[in-house]
N, C-alpha and C. Protein backbone atom coordinates (compact mmCIF):
# COMPACT_ATOMS: atom_id res chain seq x y z
N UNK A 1 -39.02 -37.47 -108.48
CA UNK A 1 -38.48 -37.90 -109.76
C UNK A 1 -39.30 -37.25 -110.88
N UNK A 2 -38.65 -36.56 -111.86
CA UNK A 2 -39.41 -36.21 -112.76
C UNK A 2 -40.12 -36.71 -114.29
N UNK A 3 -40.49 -36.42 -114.84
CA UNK A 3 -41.18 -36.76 -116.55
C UNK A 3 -40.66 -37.11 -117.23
N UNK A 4 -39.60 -38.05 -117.91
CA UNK A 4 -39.57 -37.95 -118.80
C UNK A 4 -40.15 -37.99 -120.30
N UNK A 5 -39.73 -37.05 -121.29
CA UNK A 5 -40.79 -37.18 -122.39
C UNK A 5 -39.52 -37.11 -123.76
N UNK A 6 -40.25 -38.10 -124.02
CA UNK A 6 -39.29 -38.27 -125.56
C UNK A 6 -40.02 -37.84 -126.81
N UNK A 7 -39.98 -36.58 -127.47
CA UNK A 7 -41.15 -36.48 -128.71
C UNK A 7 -39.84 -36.89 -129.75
N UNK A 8 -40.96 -37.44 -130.39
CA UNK A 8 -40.53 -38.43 -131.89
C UNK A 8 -39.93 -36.96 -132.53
N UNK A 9 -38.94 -37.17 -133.01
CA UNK A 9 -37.94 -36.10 -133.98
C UNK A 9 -37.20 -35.50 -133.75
N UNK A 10 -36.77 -35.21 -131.99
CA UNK A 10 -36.23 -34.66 -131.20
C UNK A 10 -35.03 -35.46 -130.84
N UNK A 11 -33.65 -35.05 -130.73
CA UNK A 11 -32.39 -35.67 -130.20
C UNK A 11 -32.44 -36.50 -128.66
N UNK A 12 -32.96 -35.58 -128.19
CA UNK A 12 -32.57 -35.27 -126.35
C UNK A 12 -33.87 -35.55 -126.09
N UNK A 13 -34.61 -36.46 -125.33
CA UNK A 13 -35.45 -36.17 -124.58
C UNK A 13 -35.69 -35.17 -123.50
N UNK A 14 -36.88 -34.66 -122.62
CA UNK A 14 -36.88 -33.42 -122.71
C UNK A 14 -37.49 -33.99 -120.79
N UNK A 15 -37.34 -33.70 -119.60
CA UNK A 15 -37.50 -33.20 -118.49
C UNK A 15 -38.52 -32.85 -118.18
N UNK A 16 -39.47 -33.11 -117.64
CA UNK A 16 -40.42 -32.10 -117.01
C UNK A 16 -40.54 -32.69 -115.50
N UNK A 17 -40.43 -30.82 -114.80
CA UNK A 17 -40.44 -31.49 -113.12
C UNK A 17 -41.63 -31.35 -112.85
N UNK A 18 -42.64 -32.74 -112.30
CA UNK A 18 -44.21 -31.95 -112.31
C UNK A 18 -44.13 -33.88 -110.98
N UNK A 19 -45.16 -33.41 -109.96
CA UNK A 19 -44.76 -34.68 -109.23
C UNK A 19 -46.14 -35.53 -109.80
N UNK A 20 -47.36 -34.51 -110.75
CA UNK A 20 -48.77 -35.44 -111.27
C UNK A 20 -48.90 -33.96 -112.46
N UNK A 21 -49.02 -34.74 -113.35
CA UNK A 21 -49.22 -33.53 -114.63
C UNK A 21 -50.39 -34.13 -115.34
N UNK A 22 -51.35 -33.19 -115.95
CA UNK A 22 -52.03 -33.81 -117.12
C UNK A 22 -51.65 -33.68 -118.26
N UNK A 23 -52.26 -35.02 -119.31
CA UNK A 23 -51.51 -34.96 -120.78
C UNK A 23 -51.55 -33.30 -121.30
N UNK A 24 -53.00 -32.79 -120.97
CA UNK A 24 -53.09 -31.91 -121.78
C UNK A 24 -52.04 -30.26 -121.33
N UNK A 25 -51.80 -30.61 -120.24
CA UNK A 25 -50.97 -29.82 -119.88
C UNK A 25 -49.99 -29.76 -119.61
N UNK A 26 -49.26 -31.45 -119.80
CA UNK A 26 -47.58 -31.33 -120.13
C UNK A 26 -47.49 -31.01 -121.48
N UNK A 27 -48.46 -31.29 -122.95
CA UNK A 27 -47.87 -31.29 -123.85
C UNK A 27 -48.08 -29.55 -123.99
N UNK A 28 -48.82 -29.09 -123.17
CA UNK A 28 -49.41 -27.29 -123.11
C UNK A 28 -47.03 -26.84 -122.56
N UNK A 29 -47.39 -27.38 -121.89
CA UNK A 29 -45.61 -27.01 -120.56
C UNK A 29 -44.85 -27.51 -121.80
N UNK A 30 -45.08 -28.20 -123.27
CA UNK A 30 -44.25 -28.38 -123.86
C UNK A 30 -44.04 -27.48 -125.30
N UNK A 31 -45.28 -26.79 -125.42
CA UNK A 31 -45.41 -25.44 -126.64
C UNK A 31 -46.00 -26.72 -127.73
N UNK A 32 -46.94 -27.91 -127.12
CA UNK A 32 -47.23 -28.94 -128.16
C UNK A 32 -49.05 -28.28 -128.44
N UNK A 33 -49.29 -28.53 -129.58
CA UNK A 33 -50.95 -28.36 -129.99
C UNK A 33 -51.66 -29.76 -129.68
N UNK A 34 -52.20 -29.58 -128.91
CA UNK A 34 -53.16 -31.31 -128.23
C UNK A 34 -53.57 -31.47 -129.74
N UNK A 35 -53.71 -31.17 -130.27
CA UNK A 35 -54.72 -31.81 -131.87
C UNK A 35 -53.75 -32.24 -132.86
N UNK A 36 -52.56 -32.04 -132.35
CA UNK A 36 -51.35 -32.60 -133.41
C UNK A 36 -50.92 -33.38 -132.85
N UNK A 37 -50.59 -33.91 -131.84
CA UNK A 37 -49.72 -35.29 -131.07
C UNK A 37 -50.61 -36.15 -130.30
N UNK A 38 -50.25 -37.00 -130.08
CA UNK A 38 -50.38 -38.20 -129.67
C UNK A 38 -49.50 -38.70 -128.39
N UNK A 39 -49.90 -38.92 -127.08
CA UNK A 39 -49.19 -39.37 -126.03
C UNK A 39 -49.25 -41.14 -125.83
N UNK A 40 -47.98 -41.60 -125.70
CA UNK A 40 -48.03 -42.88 -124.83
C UNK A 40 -46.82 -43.33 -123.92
N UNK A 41 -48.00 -44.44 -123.48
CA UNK A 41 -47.23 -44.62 -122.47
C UNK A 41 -47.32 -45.91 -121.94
N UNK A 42 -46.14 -46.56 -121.94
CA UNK A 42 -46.39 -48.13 -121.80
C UNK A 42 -47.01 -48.76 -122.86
N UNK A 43 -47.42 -48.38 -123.80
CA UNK A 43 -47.44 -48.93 -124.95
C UNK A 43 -49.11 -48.17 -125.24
N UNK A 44 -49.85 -47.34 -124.15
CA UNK A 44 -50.81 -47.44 -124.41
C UNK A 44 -51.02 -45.53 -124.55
N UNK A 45 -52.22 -45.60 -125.46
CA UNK A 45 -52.81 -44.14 -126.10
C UNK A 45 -52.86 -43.03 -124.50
N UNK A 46 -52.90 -41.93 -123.93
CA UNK A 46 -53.67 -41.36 -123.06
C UNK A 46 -54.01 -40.44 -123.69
N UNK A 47 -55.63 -40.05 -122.91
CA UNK A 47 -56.12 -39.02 -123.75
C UNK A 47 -55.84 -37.99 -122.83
N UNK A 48 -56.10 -36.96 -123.03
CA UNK A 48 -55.75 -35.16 -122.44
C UNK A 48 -56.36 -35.31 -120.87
N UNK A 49 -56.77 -35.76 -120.36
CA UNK A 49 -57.30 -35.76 -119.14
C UNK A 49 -56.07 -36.77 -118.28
N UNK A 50 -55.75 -38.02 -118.84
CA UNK A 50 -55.17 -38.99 -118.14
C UNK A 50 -53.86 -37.91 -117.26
N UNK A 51 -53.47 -38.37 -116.50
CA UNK A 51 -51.97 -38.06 -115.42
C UNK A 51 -51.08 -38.54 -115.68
N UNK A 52 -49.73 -38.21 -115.67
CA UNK A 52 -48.64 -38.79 -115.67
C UNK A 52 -48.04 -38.16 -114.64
N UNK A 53 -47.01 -39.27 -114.03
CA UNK A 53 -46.99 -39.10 -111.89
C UNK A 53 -45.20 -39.48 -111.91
N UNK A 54 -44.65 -38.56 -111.29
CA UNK A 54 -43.16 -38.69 -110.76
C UNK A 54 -42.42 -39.96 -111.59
N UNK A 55 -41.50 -40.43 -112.24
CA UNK A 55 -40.89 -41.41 -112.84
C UNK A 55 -41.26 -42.45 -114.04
N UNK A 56 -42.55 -41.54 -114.52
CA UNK A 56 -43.30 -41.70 -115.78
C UNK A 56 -42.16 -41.56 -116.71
N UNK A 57 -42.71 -42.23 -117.76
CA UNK A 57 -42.09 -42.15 -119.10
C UNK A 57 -42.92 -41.85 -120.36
N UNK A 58 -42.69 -41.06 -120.77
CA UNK A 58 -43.67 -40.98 -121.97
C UNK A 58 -43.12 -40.88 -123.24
N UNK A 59 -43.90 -41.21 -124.37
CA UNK A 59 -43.14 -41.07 -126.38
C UNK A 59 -44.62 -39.84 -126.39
N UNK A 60 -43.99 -38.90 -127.03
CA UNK A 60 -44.89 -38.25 -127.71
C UNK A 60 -44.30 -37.63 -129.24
N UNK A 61 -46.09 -38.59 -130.45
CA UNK A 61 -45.70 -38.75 -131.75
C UNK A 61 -46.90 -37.49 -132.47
N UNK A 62 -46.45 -36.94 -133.64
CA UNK A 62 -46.90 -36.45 -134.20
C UNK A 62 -47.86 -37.18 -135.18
N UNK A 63 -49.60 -36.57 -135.03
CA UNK A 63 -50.34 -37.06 -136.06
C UNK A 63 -50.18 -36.76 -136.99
N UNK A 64 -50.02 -37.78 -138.35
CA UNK A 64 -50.40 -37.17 -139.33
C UNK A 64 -51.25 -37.89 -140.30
N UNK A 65 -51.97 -37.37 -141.36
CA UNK A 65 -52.59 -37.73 -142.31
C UNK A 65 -52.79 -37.52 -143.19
N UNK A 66 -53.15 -38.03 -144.15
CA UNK A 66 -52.61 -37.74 -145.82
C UNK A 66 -53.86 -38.50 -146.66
N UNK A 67 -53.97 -37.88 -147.81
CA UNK A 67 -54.54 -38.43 -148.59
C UNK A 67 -54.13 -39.33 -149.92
């Protein structure tokens, strides 16, 4: 079963076939900059090291900040 990943702004959520991926390298398999987004999952933060495994779900949001 594969990834799903929903990034915030996007219509369609987006597929990835990976059966254990890391954050930092699905959002890499996604053309994402680790220093601009934000992964979760189940309600909770993962940082670039954590896994996401066959029938995962993930939101991935864009940081931003302002003055």
């Amino acid at each position: 079963m594969p990834v799903k990943v929903t990034v915030t702004g996007e219509k369609e959520p987006r597929i990835i076939e990976a059966s254990r991926i890391r954050v930092k390298d699905l959002l890499a398999k996604l053309g994402l900059n680790p220093t601009e987004y934000v992964v979760l999952k189940d309600g909770e933060i993962l940082v670039e090291d954590d896994e996401v495994v066959d029938g995962d779900a993930v939101t991935v949001f864009t940081v931003k900040s302002g003055g």
